[in-house]
Structures are given as structure tokens and as C-alpha cells.
N, C-alpha and C. Protein backbone atom coordinates (compact mmCIF):
# COMPACT_ATOMS: atom_id res chain seq x y z
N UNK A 1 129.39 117.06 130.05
CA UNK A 1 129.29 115.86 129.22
C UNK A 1 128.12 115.00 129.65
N UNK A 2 127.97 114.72 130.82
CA UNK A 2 126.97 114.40 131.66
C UNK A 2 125.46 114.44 131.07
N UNK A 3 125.37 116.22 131.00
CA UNK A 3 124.39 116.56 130.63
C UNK A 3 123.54 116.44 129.80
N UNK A 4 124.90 116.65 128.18
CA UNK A 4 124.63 116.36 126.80
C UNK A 4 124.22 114.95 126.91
N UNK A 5 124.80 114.07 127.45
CA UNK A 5 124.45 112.45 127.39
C UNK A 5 122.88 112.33 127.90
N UNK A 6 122.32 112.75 129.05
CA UNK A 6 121.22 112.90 129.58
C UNK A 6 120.15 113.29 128.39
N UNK A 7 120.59 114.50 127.37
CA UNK A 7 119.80 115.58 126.37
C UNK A 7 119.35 114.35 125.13
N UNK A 8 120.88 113.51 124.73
CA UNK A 8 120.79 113.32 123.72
C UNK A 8 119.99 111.95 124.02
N UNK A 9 119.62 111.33 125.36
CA UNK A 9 118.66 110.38 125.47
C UNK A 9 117.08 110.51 125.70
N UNK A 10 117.35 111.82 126.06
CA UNK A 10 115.72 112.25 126.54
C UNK A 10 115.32 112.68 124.57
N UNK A 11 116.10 113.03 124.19
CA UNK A 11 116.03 113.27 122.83
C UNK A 11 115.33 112.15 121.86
N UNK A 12 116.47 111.20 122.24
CA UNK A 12 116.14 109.97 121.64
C UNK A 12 114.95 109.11 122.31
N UNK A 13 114.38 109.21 123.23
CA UNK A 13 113.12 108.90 123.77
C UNK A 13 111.91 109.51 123.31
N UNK A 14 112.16 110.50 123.14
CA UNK A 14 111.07 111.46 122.38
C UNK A 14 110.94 111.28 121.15
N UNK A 15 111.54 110.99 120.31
CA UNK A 15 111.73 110.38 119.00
C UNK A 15 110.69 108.81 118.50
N UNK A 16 111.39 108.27 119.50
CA UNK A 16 110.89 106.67 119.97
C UNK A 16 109.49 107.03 120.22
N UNK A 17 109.16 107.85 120.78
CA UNK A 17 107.62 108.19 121.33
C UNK A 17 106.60 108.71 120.23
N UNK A 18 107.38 109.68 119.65
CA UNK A 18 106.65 110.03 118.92
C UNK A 18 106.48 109.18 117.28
N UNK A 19 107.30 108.08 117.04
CA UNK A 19 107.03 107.22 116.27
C UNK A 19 106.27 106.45 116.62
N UNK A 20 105.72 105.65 117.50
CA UNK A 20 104.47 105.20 117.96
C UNK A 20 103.00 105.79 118.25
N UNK A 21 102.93 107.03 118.01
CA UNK A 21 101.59 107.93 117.67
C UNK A 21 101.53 108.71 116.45
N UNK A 22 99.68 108.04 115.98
CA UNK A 22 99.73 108.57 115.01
C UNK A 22 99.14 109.39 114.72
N UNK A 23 98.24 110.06 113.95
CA UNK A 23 97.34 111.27 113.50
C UNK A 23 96.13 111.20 113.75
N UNK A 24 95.30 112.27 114.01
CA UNK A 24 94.04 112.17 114.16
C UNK A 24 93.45 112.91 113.45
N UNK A 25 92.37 113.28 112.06
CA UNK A 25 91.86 114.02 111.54
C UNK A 25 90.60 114.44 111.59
N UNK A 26 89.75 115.16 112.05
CA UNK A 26 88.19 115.38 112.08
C UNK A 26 87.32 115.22 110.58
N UNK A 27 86.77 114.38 110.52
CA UNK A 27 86.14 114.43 109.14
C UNK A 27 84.37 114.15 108.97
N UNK A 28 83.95 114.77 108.01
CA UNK A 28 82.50 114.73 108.06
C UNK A 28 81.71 113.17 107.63
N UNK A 29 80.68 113.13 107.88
CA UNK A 29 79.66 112.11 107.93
C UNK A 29 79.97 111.30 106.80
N UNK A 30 79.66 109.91 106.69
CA UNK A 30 80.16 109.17 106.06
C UNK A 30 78.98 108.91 104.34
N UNK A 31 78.89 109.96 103.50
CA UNK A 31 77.56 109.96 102.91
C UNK A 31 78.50 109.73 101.40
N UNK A 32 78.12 109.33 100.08
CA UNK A 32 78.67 108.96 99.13
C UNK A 32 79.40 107.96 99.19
N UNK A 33 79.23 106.93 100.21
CA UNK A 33 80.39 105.82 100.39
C UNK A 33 79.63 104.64 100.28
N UNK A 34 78.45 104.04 100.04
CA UNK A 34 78.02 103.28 99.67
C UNK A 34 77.12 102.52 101.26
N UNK A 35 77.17 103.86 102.04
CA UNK A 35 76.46 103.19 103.77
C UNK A 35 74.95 103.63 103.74
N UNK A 36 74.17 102.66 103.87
CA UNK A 36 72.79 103.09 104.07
C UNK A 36 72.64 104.21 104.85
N UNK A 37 71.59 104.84 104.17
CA UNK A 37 70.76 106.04 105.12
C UNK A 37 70.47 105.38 106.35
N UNK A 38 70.25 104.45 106.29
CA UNK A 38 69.69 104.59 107.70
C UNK A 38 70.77 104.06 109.00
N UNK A 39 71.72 103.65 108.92
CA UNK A 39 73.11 103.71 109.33
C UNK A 39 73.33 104.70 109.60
N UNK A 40 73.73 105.89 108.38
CA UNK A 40 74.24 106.98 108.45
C UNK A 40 73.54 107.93 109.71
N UNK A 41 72.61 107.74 109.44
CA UNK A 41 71.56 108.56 110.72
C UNK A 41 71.92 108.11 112.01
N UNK A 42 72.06 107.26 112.48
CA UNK A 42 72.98 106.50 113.93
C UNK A 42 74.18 106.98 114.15
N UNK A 43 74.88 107.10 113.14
CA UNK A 43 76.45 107.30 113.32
C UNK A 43 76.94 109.49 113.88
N UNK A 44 77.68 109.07 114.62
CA UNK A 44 77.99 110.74 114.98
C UNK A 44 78.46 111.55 113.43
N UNK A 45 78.15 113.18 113.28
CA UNK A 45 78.32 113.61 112.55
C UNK A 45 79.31 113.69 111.82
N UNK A 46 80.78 113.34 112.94
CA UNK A 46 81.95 113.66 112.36
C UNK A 46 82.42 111.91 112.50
N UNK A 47 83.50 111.98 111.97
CA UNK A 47 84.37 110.87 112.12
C UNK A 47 85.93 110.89 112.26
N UNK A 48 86.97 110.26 112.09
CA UNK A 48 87.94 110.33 112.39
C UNK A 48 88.48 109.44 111.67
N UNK A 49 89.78 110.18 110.75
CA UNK A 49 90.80 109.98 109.65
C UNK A 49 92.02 109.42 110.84
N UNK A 50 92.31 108.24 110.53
CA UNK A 50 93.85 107.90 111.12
C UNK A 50 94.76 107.58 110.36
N UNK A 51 95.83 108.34 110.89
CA UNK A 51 97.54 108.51 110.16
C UNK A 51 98.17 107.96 110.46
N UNK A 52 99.55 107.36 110.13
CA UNK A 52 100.56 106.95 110.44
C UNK A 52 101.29 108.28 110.64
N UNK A 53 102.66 108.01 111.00
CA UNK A 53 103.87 109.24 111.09
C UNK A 53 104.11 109.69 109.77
N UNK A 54 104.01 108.88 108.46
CA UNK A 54 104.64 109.24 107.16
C UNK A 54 103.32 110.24 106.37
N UNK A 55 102.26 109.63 107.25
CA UNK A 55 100.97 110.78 106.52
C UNK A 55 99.94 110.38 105.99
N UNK A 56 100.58 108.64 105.44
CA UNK A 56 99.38 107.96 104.74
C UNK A 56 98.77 107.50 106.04
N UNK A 57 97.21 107.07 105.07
CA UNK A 57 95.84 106.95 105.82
C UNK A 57 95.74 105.42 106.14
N UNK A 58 95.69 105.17 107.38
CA UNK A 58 95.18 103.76 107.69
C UNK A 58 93.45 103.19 107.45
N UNK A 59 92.97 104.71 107.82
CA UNK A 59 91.57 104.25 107.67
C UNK A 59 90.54 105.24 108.13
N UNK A 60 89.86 105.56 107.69
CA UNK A 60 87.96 106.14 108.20
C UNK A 60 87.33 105.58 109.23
N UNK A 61 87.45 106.11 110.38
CA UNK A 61 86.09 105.58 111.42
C UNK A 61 84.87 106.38 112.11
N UNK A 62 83.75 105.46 111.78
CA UNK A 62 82.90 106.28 112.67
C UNK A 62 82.27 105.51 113.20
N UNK A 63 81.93 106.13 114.86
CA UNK A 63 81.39 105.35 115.92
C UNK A 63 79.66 105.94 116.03
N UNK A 64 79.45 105.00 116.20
CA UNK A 64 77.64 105.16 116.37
C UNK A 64 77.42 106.61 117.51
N UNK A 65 76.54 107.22 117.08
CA UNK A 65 76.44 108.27 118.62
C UNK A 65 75.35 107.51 120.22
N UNK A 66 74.79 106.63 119.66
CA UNK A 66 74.41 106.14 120.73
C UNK A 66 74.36 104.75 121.15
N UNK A 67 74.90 103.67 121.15
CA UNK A 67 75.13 102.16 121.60
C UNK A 67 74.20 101.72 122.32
N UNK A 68 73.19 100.86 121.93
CA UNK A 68 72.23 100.02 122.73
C UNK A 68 73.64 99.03 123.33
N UNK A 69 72.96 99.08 124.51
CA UNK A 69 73.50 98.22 125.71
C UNK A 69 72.42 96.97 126.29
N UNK A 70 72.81 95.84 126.18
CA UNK A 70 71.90 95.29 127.12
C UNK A 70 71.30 95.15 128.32
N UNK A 71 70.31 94.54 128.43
CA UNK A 71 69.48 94.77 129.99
C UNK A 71 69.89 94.05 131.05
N UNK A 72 70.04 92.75 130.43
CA UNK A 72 70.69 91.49 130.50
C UNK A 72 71.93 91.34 131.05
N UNK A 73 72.61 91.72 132.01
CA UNK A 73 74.15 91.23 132.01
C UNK A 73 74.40 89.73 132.10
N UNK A 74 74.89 90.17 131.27
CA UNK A 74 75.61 88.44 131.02
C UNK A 74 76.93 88.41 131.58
N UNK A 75 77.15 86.74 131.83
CA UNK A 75 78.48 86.50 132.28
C UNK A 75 79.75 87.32 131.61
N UNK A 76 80.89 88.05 132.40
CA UNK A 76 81.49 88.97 131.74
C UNK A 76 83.01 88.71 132.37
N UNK A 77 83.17 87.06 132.96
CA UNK A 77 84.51 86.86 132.88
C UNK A 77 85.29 86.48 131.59
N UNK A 78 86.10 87.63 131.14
CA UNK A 78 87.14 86.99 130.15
C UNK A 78 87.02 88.07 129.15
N UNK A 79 85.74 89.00 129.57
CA UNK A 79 85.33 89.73 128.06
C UNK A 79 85.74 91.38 128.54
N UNK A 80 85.86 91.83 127.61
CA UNK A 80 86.29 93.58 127.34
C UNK A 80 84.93 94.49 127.63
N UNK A 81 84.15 93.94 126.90
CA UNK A 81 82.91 95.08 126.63
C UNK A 81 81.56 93.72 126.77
N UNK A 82 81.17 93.40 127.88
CA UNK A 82 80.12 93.03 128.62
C UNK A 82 78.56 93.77 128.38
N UNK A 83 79.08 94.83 128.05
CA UNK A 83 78.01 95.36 128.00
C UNK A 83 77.00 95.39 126.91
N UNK A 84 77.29 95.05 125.78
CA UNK A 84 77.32 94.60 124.43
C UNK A 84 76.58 93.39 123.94
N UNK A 85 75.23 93.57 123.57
CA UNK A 85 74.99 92.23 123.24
C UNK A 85 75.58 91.94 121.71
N UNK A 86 75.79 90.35 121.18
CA UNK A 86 76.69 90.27 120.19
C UNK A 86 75.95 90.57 118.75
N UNK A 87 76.65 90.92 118.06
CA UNK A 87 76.16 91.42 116.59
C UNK A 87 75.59 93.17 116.67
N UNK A 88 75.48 93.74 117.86
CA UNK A 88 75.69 94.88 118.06
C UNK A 88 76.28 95.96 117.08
N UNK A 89 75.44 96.79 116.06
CA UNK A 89 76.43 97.69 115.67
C UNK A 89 77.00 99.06 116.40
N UNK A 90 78.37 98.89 116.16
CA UNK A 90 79.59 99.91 116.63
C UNK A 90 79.57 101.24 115.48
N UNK A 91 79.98 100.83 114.62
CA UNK A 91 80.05 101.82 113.87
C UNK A 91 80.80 101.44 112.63
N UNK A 92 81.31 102.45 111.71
CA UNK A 92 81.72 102.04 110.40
C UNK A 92 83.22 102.47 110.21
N UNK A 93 83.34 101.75 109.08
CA UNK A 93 85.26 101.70 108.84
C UNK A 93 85.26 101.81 107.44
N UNK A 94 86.11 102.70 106.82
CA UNK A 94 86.24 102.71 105.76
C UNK A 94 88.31 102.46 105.59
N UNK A 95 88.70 101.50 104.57
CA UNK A 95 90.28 101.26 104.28
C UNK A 95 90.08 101.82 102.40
N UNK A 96 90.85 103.07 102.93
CA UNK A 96 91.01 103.65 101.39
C UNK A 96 91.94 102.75 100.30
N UNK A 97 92.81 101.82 100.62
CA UNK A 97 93.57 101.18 99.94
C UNK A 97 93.01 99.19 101.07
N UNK A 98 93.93 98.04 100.38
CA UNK A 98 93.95 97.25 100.50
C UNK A 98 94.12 96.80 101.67
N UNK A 99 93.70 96.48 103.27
CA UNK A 99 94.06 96.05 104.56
C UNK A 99 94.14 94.82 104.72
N UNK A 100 94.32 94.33 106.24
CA UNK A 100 94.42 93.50 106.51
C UNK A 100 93.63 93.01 107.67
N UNK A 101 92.77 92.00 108.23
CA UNK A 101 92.29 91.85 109.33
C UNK A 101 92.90 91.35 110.86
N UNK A 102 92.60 90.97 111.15
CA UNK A 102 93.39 90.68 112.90
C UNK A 102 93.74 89.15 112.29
N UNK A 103 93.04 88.29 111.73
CA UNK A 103 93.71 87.20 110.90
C UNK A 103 95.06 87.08 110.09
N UNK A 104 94.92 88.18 109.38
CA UNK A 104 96.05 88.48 108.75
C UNK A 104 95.22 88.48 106.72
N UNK A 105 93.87 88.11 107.08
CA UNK A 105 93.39 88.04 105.68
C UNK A 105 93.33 89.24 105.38
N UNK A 106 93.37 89.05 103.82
CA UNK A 106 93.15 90.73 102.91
C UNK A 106 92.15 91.15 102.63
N UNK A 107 91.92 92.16 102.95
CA UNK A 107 90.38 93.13 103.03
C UNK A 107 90.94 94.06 102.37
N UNK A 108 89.44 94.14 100.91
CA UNK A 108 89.74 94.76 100.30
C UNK A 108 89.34 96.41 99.95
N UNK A 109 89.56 97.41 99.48
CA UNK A 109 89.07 98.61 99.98
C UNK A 109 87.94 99.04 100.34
N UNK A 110 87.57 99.37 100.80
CA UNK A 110 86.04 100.15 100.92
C UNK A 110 85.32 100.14 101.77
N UNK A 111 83.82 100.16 102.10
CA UNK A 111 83.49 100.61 103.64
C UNK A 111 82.90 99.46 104.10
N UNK A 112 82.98 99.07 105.65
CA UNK A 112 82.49 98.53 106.48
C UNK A 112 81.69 98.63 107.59
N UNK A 113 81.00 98.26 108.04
CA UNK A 113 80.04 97.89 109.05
C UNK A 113 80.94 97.29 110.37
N UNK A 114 80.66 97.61 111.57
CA UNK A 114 81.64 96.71 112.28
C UNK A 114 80.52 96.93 113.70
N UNK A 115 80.49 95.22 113.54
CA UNK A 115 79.51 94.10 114.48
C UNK A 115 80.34 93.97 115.74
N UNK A 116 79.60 93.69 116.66
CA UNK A 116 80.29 92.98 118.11
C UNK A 116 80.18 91.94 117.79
N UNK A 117 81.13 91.10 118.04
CA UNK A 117 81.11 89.78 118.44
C UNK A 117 82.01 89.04 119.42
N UNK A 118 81.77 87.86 119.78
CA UNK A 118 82.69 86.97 121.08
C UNK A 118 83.27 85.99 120.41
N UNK A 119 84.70 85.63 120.50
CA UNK A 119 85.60 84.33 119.68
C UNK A 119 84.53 83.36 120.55
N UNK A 120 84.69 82.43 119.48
CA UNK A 120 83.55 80.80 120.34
C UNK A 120 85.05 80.33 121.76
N UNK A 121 83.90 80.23 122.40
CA UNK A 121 85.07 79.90 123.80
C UNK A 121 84.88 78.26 123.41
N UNK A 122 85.44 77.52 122.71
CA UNK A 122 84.96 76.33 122.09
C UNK A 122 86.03 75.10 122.04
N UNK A 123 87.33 76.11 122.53
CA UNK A 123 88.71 75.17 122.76
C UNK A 123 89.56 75.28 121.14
N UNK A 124 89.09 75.69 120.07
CA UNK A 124 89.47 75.87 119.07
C UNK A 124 90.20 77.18 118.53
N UNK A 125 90.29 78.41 119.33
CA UNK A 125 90.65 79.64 118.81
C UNK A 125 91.70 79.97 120.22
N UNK A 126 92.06 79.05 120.73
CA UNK A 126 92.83 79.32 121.97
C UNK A 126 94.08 79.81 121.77
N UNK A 127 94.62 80.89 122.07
CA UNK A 127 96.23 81.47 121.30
C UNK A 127 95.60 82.38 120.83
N UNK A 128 94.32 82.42 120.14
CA UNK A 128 94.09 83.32 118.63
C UNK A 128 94.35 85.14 119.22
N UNK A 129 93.67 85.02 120.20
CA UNK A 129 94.06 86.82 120.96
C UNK A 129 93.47 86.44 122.18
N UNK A 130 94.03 87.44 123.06
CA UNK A 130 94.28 87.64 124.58
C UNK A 130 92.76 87.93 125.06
N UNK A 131 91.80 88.50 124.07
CA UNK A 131 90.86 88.09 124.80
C UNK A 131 89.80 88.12 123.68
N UNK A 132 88.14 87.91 124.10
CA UNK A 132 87.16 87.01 123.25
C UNK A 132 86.53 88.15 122.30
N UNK A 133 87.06 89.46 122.98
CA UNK A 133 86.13 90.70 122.13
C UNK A 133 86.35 91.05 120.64
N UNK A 134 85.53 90.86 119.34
CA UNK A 134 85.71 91.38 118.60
C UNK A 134 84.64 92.05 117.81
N UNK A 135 85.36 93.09 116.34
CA UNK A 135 84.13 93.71 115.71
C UNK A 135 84.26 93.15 113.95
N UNK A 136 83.18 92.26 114.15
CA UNK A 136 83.51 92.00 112.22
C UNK A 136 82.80 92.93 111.98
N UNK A 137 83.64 92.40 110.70
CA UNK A 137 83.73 93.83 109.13
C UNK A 137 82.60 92.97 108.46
N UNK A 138 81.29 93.65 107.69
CA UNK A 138 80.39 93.23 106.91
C UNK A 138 80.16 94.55 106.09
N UNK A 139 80.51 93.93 104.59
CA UNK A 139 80.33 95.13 103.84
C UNK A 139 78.75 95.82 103.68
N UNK A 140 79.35 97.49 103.81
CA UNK A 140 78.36 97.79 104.60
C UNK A 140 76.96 98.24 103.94
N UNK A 141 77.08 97.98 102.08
CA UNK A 141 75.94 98.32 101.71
C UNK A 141 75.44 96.92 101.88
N UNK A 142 75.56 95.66 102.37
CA UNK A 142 74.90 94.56 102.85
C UNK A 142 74.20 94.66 104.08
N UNK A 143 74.26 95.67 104.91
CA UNK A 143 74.06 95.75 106.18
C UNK A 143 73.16 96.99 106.65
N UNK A 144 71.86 97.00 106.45
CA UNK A 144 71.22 98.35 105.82
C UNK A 144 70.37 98.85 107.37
N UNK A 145 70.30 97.53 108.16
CA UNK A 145 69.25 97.84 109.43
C UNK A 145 70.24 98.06 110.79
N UNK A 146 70.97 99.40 111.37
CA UNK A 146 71.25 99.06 112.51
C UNK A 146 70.80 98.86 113.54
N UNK A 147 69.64 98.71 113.55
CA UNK A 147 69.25 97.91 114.91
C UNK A 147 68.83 96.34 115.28
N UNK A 148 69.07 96.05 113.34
CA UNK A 148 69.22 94.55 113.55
C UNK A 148 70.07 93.57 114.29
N UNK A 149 69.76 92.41 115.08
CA UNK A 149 70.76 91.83 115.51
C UNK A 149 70.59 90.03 115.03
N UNK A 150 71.78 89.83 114.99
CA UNK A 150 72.18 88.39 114.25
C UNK A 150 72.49 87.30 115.31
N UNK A 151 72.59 86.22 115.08
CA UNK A 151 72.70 84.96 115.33
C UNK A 151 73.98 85.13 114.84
N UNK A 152 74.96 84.46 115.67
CA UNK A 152 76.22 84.11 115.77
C UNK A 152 76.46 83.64 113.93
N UNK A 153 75.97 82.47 113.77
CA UNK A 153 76.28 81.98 112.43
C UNK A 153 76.24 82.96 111.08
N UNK A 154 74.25 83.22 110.89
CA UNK A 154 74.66 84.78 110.44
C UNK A 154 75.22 85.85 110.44
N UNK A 155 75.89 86.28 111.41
CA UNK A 155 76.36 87.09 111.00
C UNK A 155 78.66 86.80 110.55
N UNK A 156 78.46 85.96 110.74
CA UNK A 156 79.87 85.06 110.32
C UNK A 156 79.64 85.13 108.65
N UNK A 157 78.48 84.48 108.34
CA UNK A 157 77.94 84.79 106.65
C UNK A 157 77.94 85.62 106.29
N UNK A 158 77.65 86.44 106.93
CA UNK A 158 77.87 88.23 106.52
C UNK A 158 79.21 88.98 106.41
N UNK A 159 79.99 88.39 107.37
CA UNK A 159 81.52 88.85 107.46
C UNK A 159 82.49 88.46 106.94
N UNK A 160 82.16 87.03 106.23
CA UNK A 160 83.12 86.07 105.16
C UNK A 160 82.71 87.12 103.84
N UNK A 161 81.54 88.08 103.52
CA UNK A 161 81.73 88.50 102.14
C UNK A 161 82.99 89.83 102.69
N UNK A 162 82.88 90.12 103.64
CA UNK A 162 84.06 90.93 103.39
C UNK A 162 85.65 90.47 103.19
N UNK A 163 86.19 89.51 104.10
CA UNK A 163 87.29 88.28 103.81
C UNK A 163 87.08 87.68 102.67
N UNK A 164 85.97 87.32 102.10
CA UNK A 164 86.06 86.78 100.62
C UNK A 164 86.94 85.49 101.05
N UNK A 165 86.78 84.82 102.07
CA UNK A 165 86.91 83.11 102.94
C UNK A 165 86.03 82.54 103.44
N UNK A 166 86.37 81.37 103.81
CA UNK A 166 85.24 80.58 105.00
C UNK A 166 85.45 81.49 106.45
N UNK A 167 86.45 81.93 106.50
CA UNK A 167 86.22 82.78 107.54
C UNK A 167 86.06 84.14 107.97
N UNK A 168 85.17 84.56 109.07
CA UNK A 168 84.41 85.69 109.16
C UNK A 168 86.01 86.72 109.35
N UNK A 169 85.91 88.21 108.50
CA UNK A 169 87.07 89.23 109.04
C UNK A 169 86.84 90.05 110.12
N UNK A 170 87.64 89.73 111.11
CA UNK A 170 87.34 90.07 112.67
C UNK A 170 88.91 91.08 112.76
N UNK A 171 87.94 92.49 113.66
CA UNK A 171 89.25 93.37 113.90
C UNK A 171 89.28 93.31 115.54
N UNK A 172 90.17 93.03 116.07
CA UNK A 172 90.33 92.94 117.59
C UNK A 172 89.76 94.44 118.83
N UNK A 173 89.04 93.76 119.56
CA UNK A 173 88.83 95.52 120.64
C UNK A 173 90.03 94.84 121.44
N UNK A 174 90.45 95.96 122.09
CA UNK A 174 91.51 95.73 123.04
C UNK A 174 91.13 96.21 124.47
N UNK A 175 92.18 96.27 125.61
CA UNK A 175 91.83 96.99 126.85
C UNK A 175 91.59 98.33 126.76
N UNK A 176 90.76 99.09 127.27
CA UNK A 176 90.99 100.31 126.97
C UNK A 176 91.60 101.04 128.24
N UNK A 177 92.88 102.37 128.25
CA UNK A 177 93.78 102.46 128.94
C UNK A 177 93.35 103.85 129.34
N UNK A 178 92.52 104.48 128.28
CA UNK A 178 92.22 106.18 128.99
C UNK A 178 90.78 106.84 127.80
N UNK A 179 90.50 107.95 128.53
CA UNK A 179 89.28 108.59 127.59
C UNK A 179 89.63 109.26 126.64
N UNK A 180 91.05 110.00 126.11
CA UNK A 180 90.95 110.73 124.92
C UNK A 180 91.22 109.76 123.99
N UNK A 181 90.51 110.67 122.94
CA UNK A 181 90.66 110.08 120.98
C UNK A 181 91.93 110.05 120.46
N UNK A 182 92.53 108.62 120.24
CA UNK A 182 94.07 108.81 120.35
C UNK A 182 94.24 107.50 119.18
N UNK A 183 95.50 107.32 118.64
CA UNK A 183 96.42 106.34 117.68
C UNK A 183 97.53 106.49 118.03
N UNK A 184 97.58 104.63 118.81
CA UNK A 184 99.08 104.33 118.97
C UNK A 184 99.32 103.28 118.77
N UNK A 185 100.59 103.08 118.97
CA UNK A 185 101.62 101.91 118.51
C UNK A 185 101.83 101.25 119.49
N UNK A 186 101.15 99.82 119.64
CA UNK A 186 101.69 99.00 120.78
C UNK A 186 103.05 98.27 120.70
N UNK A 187 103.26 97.55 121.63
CA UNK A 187 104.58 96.60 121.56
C UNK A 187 104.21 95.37 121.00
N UNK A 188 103.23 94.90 120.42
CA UNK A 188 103.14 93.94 119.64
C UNK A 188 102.73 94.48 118.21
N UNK A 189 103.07 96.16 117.45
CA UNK A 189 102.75 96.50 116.66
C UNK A 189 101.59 96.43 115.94
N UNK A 190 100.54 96.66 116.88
CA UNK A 190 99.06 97.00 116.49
C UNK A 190 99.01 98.22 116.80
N UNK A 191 98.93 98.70 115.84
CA UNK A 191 98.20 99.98 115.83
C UNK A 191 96.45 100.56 116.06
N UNK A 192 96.63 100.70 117.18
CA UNK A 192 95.18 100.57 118.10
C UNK A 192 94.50 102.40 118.19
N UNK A 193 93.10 102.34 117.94
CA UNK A 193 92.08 103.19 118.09
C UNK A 193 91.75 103.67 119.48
N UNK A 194 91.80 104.65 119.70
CA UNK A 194 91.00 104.84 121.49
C UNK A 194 90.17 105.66 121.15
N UNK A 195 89.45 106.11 122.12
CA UNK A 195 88.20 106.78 122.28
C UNK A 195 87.16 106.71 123.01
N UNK A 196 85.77 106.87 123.23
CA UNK A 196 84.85 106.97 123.79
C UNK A 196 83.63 106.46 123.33
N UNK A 197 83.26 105.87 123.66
CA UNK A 197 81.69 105.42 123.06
C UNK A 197 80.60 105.83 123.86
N UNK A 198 79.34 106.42 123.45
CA UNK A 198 78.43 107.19 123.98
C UNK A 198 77.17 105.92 124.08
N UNK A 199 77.00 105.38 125.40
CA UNK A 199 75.88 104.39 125.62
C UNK A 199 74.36 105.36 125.88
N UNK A 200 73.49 104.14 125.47
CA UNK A 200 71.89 104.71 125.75
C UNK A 200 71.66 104.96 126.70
N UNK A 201 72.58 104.44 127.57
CA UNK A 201 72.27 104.74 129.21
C UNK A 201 72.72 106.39 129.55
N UNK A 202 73.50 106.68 128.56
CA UNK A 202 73.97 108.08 128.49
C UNK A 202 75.10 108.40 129.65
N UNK A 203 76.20 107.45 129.79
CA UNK A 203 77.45 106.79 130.15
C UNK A 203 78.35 106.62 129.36
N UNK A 204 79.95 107.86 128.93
CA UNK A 204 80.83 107.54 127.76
C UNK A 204 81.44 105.94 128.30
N UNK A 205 81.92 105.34 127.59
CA UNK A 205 82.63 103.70 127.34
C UNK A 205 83.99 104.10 126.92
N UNK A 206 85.21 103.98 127.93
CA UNK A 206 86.56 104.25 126.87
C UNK A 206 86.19 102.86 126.27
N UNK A 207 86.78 102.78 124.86
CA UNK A 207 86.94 101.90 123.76
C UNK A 207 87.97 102.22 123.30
N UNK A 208 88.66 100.87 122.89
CA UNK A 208 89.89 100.34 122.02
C UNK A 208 89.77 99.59 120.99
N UNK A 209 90.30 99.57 119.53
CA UNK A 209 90.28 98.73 118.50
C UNK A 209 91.21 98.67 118.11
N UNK A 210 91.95 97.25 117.32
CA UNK A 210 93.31 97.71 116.62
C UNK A 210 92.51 97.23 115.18
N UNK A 211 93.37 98.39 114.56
CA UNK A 211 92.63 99.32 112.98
C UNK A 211 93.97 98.03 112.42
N UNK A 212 95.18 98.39 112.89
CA UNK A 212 96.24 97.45 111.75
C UNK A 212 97.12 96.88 112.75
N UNK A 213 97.09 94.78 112.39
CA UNK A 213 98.03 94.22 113.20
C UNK A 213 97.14 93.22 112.95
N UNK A 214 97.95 92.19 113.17
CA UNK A 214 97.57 90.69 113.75
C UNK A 214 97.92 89.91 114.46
N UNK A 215 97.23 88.69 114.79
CA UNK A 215 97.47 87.79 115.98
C UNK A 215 99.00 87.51 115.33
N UNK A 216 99.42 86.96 117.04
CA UNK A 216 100.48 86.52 116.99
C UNK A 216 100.58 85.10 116.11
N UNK A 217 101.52 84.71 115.50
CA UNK A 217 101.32 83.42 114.58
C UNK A 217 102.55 82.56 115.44
């Protein structure tokens, strides 16, 4: 009896586990989607389809194959990815249906651009998330030069046309916990991105994003 009790919990743990990971799909280059050529040429060949458990698609990502890093280190108490100067492009996101941002605003289908940026340490966004790292969404046939980089304000102007608000749509990076390409389910129900990012220095970066979730309210 013992035993069965032991079976039917390791059972039920595994269950629990495997509802908090989701799918990973290999998919080709991001071309017919409305992303500049010259984007497209930066970005790695393949990309990656993420699933939930039921099958539907959270979203399209692709990460740049090579990340300019700065020369510069800058002060890097409080921040995730230091290495990063801001407005930095990461790579692109496509939401086949209607999402949501780390705000909780509605973003509406189609492809994105996704910028580095730092919450203003300004006393005003305090609570907003655990820490300052984020990547706005700028729709991405607006966004044609990746090696351009923006001014804080601009590129907020750029990221309100995707929110369609006064405010810029920001998706949260998180800690990153290990190197494989993975989708899981945290305990604050963000469903978070892992992976690797390939720097110019020619050094992989584990990286974290959460694709779906928002701040705590």
C-alpha cells in the first residue's frame, strides 16, 4: 500500500511537471512576415515556435545570430544583461493571434522587433518587476536598420505604435537558470523563453524572456 501511495505521487508530480513545460518547434527564417531584409540577414536561420501543453501557439521567436555587446561596461548593479547597450536589437517575435505585454496591454497580432531596454530607475516604476531588464516590441516593418540605436525617448515612440498607448509595450528578460532552449511555467505564471544568445565577442549568453504573463498588480 505503501508503495502504490509513493507511485501514485511520483505520478502526480510528473503530471504537475509536465504541465508547466511547453513545446519547442524548429522553424525557418522569418521571410513573408513583413521584417526588413536587412533584419532578416542578422537573425539566425531557424527560429523557434512555442507551445503550450494544449498545442496552441504562443508565439514565433528569433534571436539575432550575433549581439553587439558594448565596450563600455556600465554600472551593472540591479541589471540582468549588462552587457547590452540600450535599444540594442535582440531579435524578432511574431504573436499569431492577439497577446498581451508584461503591462498587461493588448498587442495586437503580428511581428515584432524586440529592443533592449532599462525601466527608468526614477522612483516611479518601483513594484513594476523584480528587475530593470527589458525588450520592447516595435512593429517591425517600422524598424528597418539593426544596427541602429535609439535614445531612450525614441525608442518608447517606437514601442507605443505597437501598444497603440502612451505607453511603450515592454516584454520582461528574466534570470537566466541554464543553457538549453526550453518553455516553462513559472510560479508566478509567466511563461518564460530560455536559451542562448551568441555575442560578437563569440561567448553564448544564457537568456530568459517571458513570451506570456504580467506584472504583479
Amino acid at each position: 500500500m505503501r508503495q502504490l501511495s509513493l507511485i501514485v505521487v511520483a505520478v502526480t508530480l510528473c503530471l504537475t511537471c509536465g504541465a508547466q513545460t511547453g513545446g519547442l518547434e524548429t522553424i525557418g527564417p522569418p521571410t513573408d512576415l513583413g521584417v526588413p531584409n536587412a533584419v532578416v540577414q542578422v537573425l539566425e536561420s531557424h527560429g523557434n515556435r512555442l507551445k503550450v501543453a494544449d498545442g496552441s501557439v504562443l508565439c514565433d521567436i528569433w534571436l539575432r545570430k550575433s549581439v553587439p555587446t558594448q565596450t563600455a561596461k556600465k554600472e551593472s548593479e540591479g541589471l540582468l544583461y549588462p552587457e547590452f547597450s540600450e535599444s540594442t536589437l535582440i531579435g524578432v517575435i511574431l504573436f499569431p493571434k492577439t497577446a498581451t505585454d508584461f503591462r498587461g496591454q493588448p498587442i495586437a497580432a503580428g511581428t515584432y522587433s524586440l529592443r533592449y531596454e532599462l525601466m527608468p530607475d526614477d522612483g516611479n516604476h518601483l513594484g513594476v518587476a523584480p528587475d530593470r531588464d527589458f525588450l520592447l516590441l516595435v512593429p517591425a516593418a517600422l524598424d528597418s536598420d539593426p544596427g541602429a540605436l535609439f535614445k531612450f525617448d525614441e525608442l518608447v515612440q517606437m514601442s507605443r505604435k505597437a501598444s497603440g498607448t502612451n505607453h511603450p509595450g515592454p516584454l520582461s528578460l528574466a534570470q537566466a537558470s541554464g543553457s538549453a532552449t526550453s518553455l516553462t511555467k513559472s510560479a508566478e505564471d509567466h511563461w518564460i523563453f530560455s536559451s542562448m544568445l551568441k555575442l560578437d565577442s563569440g561567448k553564448d549568453l544564457p537568456f530568459a524572456l517571458v513570451v506570456k504573463g504580467t506584472a504583479a498588480q
